[in-house]
PDB file of N, CA and C in Angstrom:
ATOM      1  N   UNK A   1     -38.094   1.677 158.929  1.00  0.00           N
ATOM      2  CA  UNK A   1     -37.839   0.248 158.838  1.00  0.00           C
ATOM      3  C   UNK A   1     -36.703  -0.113 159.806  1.00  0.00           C
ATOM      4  N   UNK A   2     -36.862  -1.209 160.690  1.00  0.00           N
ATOM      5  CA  UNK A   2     -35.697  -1.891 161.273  1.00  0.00           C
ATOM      6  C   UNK A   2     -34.403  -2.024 160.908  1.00  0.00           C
ATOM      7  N   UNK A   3     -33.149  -2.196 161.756  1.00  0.00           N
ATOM      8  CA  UNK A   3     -32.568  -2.547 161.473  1.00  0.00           C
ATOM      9  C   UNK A   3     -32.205  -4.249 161.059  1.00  0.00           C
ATOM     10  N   UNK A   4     -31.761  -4.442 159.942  1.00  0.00           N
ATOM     11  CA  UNK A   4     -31.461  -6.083 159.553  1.00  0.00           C
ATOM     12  C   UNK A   4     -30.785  -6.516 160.424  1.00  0.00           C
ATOM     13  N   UNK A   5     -30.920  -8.099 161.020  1.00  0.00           N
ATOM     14  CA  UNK A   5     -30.448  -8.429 161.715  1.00  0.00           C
ATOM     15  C   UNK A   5     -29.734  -9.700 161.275  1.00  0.00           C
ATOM     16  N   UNK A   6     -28.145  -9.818 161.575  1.00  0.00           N
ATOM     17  CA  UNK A   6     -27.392 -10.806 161.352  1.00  0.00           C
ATOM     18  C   UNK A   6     -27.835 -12.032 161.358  1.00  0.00           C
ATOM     19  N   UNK A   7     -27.646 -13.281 160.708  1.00  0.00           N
ATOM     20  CA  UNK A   7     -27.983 -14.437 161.039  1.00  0.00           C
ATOM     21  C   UNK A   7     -27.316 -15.170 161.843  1.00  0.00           C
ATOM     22  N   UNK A   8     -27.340 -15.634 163.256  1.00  0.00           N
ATOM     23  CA  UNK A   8     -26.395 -15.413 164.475  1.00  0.00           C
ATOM     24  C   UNK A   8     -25.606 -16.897 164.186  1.00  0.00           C
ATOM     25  N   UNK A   9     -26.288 -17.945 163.108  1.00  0.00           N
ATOM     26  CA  UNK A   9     -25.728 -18.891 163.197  1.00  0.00           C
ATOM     27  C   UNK A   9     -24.476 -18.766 161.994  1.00  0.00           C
ATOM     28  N   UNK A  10     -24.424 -17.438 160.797  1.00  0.00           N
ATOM     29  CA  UNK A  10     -23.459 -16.668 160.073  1.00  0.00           C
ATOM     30  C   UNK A  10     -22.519 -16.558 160.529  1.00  0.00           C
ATOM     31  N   UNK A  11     -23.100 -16.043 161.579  1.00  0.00           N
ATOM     32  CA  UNK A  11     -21.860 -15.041 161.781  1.00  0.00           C
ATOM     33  C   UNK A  11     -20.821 -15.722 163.070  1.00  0.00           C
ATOM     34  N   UNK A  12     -21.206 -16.958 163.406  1.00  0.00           N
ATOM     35  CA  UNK A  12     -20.410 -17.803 164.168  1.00  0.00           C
ATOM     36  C   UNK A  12     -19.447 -18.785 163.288  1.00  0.00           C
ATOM     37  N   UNK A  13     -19.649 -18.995 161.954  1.00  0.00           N
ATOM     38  CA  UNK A  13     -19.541 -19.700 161.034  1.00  0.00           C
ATOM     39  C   UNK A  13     -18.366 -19.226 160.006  1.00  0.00           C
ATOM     40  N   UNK A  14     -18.668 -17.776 159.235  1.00  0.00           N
ATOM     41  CA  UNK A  14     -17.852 -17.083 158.598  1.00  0.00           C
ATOM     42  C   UNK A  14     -17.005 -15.952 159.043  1.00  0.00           C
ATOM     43  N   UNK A  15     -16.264 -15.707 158.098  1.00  0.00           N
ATOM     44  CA  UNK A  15     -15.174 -14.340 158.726  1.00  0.00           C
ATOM     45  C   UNK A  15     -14.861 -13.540 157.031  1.00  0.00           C
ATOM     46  N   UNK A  16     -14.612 -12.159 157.341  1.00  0.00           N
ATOM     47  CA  UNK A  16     -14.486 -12.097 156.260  1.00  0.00           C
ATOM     48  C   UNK A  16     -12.911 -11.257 156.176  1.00  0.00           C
ATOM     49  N   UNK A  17     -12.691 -11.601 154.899  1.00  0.00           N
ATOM     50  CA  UNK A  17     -11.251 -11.185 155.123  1.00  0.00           C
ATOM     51  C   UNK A  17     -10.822  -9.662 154.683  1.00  0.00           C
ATOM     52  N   UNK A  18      -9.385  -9.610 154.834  1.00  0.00           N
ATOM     53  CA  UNK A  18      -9.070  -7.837 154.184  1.00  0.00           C
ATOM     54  C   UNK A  18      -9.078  -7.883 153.083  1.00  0.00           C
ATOM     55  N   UNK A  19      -9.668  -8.716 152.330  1.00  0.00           N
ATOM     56  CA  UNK A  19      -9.782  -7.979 150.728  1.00  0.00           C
ATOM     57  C   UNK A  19     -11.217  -8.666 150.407  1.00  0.00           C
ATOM     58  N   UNK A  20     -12.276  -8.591 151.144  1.00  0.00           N
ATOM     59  CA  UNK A  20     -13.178  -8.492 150.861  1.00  0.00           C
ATOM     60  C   UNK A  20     -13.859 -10.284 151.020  1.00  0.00           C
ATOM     61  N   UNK A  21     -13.085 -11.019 151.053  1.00  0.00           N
ATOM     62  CA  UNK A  21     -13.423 -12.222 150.602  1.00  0.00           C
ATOM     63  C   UNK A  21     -14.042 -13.299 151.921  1.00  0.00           C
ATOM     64  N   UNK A  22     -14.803 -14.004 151.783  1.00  0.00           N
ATOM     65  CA  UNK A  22     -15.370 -15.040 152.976  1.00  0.00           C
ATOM     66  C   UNK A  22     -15.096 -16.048 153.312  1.00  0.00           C
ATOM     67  N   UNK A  23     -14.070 -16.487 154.395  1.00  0.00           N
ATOM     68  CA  UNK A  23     -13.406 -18.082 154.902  1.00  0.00           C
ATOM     69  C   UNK A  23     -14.318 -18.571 155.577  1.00  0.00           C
ATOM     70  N   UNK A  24     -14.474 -19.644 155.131  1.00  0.00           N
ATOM     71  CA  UNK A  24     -15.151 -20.757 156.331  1.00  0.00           C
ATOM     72  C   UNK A  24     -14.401 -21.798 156.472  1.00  0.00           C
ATOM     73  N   UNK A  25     -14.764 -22.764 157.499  1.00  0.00           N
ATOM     74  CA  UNK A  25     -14.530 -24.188 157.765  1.00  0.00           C
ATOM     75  C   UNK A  25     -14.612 -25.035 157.126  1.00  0.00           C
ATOM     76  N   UNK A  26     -13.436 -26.290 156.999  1.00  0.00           N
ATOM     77  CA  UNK A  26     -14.211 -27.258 156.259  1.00  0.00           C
ATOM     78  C   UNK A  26     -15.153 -28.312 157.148  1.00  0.00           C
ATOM     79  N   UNK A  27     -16.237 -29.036 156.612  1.00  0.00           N
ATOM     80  CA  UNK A  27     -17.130 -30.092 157.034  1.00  0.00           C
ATOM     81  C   UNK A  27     -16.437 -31.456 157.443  1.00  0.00           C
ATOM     82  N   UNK A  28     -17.081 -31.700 158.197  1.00  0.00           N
ATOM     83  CA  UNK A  28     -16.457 -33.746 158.229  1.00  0.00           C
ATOM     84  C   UNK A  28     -15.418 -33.629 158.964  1.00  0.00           C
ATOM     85  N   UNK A  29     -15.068 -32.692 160.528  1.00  0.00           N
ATOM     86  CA  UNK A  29     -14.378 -32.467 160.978  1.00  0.00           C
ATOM     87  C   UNK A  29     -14.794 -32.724 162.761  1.00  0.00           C
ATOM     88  N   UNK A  30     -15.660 -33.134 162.530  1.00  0.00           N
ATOM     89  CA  UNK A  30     -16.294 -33.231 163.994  1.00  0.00           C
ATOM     90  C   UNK A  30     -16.294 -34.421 164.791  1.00  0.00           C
ATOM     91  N   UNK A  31     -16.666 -35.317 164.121  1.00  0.00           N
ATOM     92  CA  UNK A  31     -16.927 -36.573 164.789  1.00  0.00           C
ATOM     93  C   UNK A  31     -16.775 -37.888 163.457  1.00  0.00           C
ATOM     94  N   UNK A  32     -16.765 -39.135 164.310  1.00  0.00           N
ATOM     95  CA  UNK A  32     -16.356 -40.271 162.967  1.00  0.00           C
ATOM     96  C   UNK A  32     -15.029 -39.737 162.466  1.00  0.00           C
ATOM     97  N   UNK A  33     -13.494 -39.569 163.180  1.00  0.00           N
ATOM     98  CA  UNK A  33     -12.661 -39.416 162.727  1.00  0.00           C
ATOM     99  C   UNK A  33     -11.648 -40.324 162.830  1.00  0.00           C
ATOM    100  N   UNK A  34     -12.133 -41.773 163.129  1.00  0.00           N
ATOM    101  CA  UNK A  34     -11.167 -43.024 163.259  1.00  0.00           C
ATOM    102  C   UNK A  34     -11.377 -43.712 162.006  1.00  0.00           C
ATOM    103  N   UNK A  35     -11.950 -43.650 161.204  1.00  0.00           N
ATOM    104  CA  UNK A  35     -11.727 -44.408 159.599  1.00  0.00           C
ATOM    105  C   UNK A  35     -10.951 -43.122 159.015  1.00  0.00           C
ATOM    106  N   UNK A  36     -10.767 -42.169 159.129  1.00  0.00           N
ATOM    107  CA  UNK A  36     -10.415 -41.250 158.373  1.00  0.00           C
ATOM    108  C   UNK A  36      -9.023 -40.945 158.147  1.00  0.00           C
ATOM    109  N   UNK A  37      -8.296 -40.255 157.177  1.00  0.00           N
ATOM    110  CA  UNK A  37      -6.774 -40.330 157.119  1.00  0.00           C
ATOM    111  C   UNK A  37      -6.168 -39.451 158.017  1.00  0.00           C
ATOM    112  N   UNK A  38      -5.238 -39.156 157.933  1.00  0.00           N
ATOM    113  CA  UNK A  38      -4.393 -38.475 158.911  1.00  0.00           C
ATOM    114  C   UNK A  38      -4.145 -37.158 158.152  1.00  0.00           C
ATOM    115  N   UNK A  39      -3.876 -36.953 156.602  1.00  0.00           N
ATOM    116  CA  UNK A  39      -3.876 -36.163 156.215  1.00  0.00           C
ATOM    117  C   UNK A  39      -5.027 -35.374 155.844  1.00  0.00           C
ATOM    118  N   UNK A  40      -6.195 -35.912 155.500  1.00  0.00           N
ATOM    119  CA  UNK A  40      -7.222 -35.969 155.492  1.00  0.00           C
ATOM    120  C   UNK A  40      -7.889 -35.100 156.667  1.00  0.00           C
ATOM    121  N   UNK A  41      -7.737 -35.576 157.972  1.00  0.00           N
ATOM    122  CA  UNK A  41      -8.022 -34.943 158.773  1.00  0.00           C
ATOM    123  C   UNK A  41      -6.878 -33.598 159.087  1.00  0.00           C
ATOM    124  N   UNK A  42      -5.775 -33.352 158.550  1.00  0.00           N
ATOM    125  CA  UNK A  42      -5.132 -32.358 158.664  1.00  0.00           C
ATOM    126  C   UNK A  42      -5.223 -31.474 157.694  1.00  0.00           C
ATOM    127  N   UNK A  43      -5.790 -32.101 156.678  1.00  0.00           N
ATOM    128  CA  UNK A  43      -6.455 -30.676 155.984  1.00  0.00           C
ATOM    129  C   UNK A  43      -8.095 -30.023 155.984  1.00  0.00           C
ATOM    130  N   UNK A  44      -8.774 -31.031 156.607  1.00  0.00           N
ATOM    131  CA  UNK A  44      -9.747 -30.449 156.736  1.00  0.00           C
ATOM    132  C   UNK A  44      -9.973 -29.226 158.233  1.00  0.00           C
ATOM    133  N   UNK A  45      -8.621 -29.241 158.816  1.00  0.00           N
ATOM    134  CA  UNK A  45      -8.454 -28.945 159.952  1.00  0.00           C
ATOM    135  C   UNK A  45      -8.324 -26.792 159.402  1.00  0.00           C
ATOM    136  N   UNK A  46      -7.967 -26.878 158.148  1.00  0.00           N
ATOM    137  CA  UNK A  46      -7.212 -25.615 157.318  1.00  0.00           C
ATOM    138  C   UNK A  46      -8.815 -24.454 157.136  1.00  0.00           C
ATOM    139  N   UNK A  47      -8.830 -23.440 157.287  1.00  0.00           N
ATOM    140  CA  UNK A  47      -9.548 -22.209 156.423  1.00  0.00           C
ATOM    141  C   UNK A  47      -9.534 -22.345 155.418  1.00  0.00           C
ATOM    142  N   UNK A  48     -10.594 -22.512 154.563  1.00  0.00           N
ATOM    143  CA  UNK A  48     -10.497 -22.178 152.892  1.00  0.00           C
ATOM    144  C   UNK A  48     -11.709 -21.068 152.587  1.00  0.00           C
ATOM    145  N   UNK A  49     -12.101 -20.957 151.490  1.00  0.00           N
ATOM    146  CA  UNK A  49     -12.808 -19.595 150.973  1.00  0.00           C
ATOM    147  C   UNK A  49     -14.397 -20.180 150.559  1.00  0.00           C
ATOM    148  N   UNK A  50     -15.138 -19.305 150.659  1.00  0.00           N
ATOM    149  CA  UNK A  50     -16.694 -19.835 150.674  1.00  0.00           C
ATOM    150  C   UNK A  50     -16.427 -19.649 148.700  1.00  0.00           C
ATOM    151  N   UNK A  51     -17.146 -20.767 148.209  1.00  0.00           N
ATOM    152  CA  UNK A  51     -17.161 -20.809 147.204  1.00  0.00           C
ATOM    153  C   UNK A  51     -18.146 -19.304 145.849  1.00  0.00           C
ATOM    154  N   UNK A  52     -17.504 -19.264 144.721  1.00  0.00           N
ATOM    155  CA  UNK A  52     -18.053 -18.035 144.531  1.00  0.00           C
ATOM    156  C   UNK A  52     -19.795 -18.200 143.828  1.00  0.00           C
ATOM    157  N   UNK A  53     -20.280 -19.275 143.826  1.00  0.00           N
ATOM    158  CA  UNK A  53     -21.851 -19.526 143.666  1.00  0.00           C
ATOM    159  C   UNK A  53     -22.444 -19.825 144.663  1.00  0.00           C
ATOM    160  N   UNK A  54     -21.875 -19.625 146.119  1.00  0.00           N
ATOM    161  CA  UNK A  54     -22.170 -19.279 147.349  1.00  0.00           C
ATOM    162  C   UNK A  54     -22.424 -18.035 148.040  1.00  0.00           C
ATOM    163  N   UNK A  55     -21.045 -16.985 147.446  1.00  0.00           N
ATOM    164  CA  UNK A  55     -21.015 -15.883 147.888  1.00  0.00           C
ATOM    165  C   UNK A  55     -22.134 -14.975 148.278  1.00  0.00           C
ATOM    166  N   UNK A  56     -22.911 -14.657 147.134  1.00  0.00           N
ATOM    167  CA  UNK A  56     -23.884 -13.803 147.477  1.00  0.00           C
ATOM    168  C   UNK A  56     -25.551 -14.085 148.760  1.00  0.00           C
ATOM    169  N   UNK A  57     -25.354 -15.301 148.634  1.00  0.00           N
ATOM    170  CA  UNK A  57     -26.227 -16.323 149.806  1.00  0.00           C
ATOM    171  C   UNK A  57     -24.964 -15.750 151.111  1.00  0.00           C
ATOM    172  N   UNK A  58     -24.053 -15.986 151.418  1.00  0.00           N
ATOM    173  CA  UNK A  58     -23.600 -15.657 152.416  1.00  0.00           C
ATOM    174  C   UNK A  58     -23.691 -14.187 152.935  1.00  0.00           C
ATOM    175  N   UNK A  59     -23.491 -13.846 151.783  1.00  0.00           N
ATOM    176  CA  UNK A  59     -23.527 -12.008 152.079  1.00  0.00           C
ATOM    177  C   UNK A  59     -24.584 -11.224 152.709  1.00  0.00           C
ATOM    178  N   UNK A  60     -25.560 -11.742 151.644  1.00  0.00           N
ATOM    179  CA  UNK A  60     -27.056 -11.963 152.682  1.00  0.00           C
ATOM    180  C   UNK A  60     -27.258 -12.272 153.866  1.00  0.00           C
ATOM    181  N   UNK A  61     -26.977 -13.421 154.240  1.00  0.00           N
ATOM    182  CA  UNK A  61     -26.888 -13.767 155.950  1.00  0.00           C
ATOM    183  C   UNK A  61     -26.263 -12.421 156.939  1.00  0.00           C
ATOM    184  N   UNK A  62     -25.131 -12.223 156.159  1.00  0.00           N
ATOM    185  CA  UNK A  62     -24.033 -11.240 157.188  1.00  0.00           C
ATOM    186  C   UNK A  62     -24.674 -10.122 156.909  1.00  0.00           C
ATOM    187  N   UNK A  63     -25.678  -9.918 155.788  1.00  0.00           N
ATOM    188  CA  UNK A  63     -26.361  -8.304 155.717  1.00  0.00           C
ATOM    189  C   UNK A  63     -24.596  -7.130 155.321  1.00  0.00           C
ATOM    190  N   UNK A  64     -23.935  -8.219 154.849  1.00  0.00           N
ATOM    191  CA  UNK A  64     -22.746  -7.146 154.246  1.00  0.00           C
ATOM    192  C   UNK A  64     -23.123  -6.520 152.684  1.00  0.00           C
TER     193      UNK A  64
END
């Protein structure tokens, strides 16, 4: 059998960290950012953690 192959749009997306755990980006960071707050846009600017009824869907992708 083949080797599994990454999901290339994964693995541009997530990172995983030293204790095992998966950061992503936040959304709503791209474009349409002149109605938006200032703080608002400075925290969506931050790393946070892929949620844990996500996790195993991600893991999959990365074939970790």
């Amino acid at each position: 059998m083949p080797k599994a192959k990454t999901k290339s749009g994964a693995k541009k997306r997530f990172k995983l960290t030293g204790t095992g755990k998966i950061k992503r980006k936040h959304a709503f960071k791209s474009h349409i950012l002149t109605k938006k707050e200032t703080k608002q846009k400075r925290n969506l600017t931050k790393m946070t953690l892929v949620h844990p009824s996500d996790k195993d869907r991600v893991k999959k992708m990365l074939n970790i």
